[in-house]
Protein backbone atom coordinates (compact mmCIF):
# COMPACT_ATOMS: atom_id res chain seq x y z
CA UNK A 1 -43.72 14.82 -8.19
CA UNK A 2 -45.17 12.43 -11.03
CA UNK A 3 -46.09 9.01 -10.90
CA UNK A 4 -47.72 6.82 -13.57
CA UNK A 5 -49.64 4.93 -11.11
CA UNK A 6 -50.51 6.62 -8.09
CA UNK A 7 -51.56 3.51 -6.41
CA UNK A 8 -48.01 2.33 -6.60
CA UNK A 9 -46.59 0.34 -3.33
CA UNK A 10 -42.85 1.33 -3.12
CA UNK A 11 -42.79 -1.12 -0.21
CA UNK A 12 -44.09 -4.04 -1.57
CA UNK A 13 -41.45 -3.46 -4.89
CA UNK A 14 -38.50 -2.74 -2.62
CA UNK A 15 -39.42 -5.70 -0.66
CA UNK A 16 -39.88 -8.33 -3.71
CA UNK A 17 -36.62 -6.38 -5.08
CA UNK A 18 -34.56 -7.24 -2.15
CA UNK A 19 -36.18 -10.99 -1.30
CA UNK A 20 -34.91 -11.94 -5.03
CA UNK A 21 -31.51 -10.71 -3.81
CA UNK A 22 -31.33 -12.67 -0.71
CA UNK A 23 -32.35 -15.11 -1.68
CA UNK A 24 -29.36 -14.73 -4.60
CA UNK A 25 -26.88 -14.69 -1.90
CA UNK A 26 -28.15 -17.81 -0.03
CA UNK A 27 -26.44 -19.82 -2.81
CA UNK A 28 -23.04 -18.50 -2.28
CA UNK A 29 -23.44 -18.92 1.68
CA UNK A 30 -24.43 -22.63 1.08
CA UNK A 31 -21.54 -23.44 -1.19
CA UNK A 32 -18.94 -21.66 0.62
CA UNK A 33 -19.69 -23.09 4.29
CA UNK A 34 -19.81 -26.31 2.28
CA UNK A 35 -16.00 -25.52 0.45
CA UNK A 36 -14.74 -23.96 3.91
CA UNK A 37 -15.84 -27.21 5.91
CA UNK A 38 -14.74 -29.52 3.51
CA UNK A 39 -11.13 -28.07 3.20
CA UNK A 40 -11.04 -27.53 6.86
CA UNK A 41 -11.90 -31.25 7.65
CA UNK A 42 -9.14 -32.12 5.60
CA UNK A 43 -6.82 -29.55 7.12
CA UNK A 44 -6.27 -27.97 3.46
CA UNK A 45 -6.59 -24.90 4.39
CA UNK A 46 -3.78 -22.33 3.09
CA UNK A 47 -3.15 -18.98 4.50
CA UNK A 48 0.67 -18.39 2.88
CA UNK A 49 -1.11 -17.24 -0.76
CA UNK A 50 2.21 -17.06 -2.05
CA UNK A 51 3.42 -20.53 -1.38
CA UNK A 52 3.52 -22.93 -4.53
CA UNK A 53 1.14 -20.29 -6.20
CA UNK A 54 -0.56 -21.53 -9.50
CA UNK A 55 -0.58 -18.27 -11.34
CA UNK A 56 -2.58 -19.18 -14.05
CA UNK A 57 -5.23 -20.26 -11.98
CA UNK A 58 -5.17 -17.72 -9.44
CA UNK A 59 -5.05 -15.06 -12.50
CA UNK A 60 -8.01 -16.75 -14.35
CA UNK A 61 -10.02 -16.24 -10.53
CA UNK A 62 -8.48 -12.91 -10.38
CA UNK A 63 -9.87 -12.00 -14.19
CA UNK A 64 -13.19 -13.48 -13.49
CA UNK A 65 -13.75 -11.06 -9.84
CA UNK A 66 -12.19 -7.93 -10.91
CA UNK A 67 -14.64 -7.89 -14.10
CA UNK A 68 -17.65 -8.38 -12.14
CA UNK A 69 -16.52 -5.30 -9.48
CA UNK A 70 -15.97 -3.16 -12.48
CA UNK A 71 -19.22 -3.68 -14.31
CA UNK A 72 -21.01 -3.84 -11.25
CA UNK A 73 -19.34 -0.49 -9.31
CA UNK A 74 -17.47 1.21 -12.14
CA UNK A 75 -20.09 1.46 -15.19
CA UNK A 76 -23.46 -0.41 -13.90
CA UNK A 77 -24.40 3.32 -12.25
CA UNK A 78 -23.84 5.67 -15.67
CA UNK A 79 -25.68 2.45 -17.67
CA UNK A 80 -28.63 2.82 -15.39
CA UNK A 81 -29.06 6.56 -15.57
CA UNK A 82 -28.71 6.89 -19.51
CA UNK A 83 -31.46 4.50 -19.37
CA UNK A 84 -33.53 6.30 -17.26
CA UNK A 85 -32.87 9.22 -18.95
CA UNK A 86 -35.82 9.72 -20.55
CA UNK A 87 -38.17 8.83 -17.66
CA UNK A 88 -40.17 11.53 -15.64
CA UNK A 89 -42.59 9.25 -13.53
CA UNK A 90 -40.87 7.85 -10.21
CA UNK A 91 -42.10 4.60 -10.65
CA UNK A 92 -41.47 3.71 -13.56
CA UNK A 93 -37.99 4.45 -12.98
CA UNK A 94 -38.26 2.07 -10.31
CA UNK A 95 -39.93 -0.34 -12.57
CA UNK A 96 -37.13 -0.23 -14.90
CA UNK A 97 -34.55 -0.50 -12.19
CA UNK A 98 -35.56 -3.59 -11.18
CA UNK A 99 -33.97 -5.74 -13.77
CA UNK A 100 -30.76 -3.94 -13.78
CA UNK A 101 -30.75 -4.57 -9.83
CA UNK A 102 -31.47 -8.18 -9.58
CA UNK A 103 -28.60 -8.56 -12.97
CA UNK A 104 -25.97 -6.54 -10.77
CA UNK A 105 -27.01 -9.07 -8.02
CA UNK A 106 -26.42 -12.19 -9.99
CA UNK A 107 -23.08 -10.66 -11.10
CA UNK A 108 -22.47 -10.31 -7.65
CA UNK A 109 -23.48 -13.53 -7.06
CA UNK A 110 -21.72 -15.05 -9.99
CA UNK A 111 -18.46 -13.18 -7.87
CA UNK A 112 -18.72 -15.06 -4.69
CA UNK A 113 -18.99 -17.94 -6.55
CA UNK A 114 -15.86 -17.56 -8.24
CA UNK A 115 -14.31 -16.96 -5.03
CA UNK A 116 -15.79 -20.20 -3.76
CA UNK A 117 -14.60 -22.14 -6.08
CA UNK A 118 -11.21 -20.59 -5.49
CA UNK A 119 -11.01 -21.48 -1.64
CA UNK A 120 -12.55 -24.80 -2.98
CA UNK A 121 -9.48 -25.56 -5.72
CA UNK A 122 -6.40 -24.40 -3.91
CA UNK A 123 -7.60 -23.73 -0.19
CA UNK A 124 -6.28 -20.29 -0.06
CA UNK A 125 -8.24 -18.23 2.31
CA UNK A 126 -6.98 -15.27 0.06
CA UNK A 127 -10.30 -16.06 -1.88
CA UNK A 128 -11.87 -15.32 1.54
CA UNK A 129 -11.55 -11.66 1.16
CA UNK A 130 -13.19 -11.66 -2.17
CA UNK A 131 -16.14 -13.86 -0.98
CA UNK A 132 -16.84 -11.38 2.01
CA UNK A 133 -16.27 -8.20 -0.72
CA UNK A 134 -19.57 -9.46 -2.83
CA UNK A 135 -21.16 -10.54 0.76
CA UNK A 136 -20.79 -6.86 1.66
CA UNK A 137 -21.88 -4.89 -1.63
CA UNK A 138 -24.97 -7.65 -2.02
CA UNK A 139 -26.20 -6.52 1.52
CA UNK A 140 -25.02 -3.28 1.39
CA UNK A 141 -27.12 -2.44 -1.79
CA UNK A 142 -30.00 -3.44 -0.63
CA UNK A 143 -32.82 -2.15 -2.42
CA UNK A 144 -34.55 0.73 0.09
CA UNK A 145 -35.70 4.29 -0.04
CA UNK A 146 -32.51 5.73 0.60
CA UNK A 147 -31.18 3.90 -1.63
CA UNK A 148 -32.96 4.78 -4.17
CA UNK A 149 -33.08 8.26 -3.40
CA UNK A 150 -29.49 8.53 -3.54
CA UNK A 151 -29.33 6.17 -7.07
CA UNK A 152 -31.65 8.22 -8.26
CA UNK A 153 -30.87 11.84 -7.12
CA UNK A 154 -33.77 12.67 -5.62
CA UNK A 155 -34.87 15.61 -4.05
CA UNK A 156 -37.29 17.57 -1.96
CA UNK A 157 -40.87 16.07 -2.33
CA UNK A 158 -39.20 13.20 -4.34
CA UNK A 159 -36.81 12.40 -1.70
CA UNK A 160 -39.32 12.83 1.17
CA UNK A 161 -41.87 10.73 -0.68
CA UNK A 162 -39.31 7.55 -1.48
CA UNK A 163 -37.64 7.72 1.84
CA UNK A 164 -41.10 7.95 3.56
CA UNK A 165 -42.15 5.45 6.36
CA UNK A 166 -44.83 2.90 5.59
CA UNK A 167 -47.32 5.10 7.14
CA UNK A 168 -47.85 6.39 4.21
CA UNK A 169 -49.17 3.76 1.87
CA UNK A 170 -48.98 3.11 -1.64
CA UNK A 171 -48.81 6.38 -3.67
CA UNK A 172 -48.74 9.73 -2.88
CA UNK A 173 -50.94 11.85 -0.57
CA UNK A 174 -53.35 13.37 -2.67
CA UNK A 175 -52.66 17.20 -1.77
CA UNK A 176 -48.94 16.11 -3.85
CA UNK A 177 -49.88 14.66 -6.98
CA UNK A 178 -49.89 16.24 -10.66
């Protein structure tokens, strides 16, 4: 196993990793309780999706979603791995995954926006589904040694050392290091 640094904390970079993204998804949650409550005091809110349907606009929320669920699920993965290609050292893989992850969170973000604004607009809770799909992959990707291992394709030492307790501190034991 190689790493560039061997005092590198895994722990501390998964955890500043995956505060950035919650704190990411705290917008969404703000502005959707605030659309939800807003349309609900109003009694606005539409479950028939198909009744007086504006197909442009639904179609223009539709457009926006489905292209941030295929460059974040369908390509973001093969991007990330030609990238890191080249790389031996384990963290600096991680290194250079970190601005890839905290993009594909904004995307994600950037999502359940768009979904917010569609329960917002027309007060279908059709957009609800979408909003809950980017709730689920932003805290269902969160940034943690399994994770990573998996991303990554660790395994043996690799995959012992990343999905390692804190126990072990930052770097390697020594008895594992090249």
């Amino acid at each position: 196993m190689k790493l560039a640094n061997p005092d590198f904390d895994k722990h501390a970079f998964m955890k500043s990793v995956e505060s950035i993204n919650y704190l990411m998804l705290a917008v969404p949650l703000v502005l959707f309780g605030w659309a939800f409550l807003e349309k609900e005091s109003k009694n606005a809110l539409r479950t028939d999706f198909w009744n007086e349907p504006d197909l442009m606009f639904h179609g223009a929320m539709m457009v926006g979603m489905l292209y941030v669920l295929n460059r974040t699920l369908i390509s973001w993965k093969s991007t990330v791995n030609r990238g890191l290609k080249e790389t031996v050292e384990i963290d600096e893989k991680l290194r250079k995954l970190r601005k890839p992850l905290i993009w594909r969170s904004i995307l994600w973000t950037f999502g359940a926006v768009i979904a917010t604004y569609g329960l917002y607009e027309k007060g279908d809770m059709f957009y609800t589904l979408f909003f809950t799909i980017f709730l689920v992959l932003i805290t269902g990707n969160r940034p943690n040694g399994q994770y990573f291992s998996k991303l990554l394709q660790l395994k043996g030492e690799e995959k012992k050392w990343m999905e390692g307790g804190k126990e072990s501190g930052p770097g390697t034991p020594p008895e594992t290091q090249q």
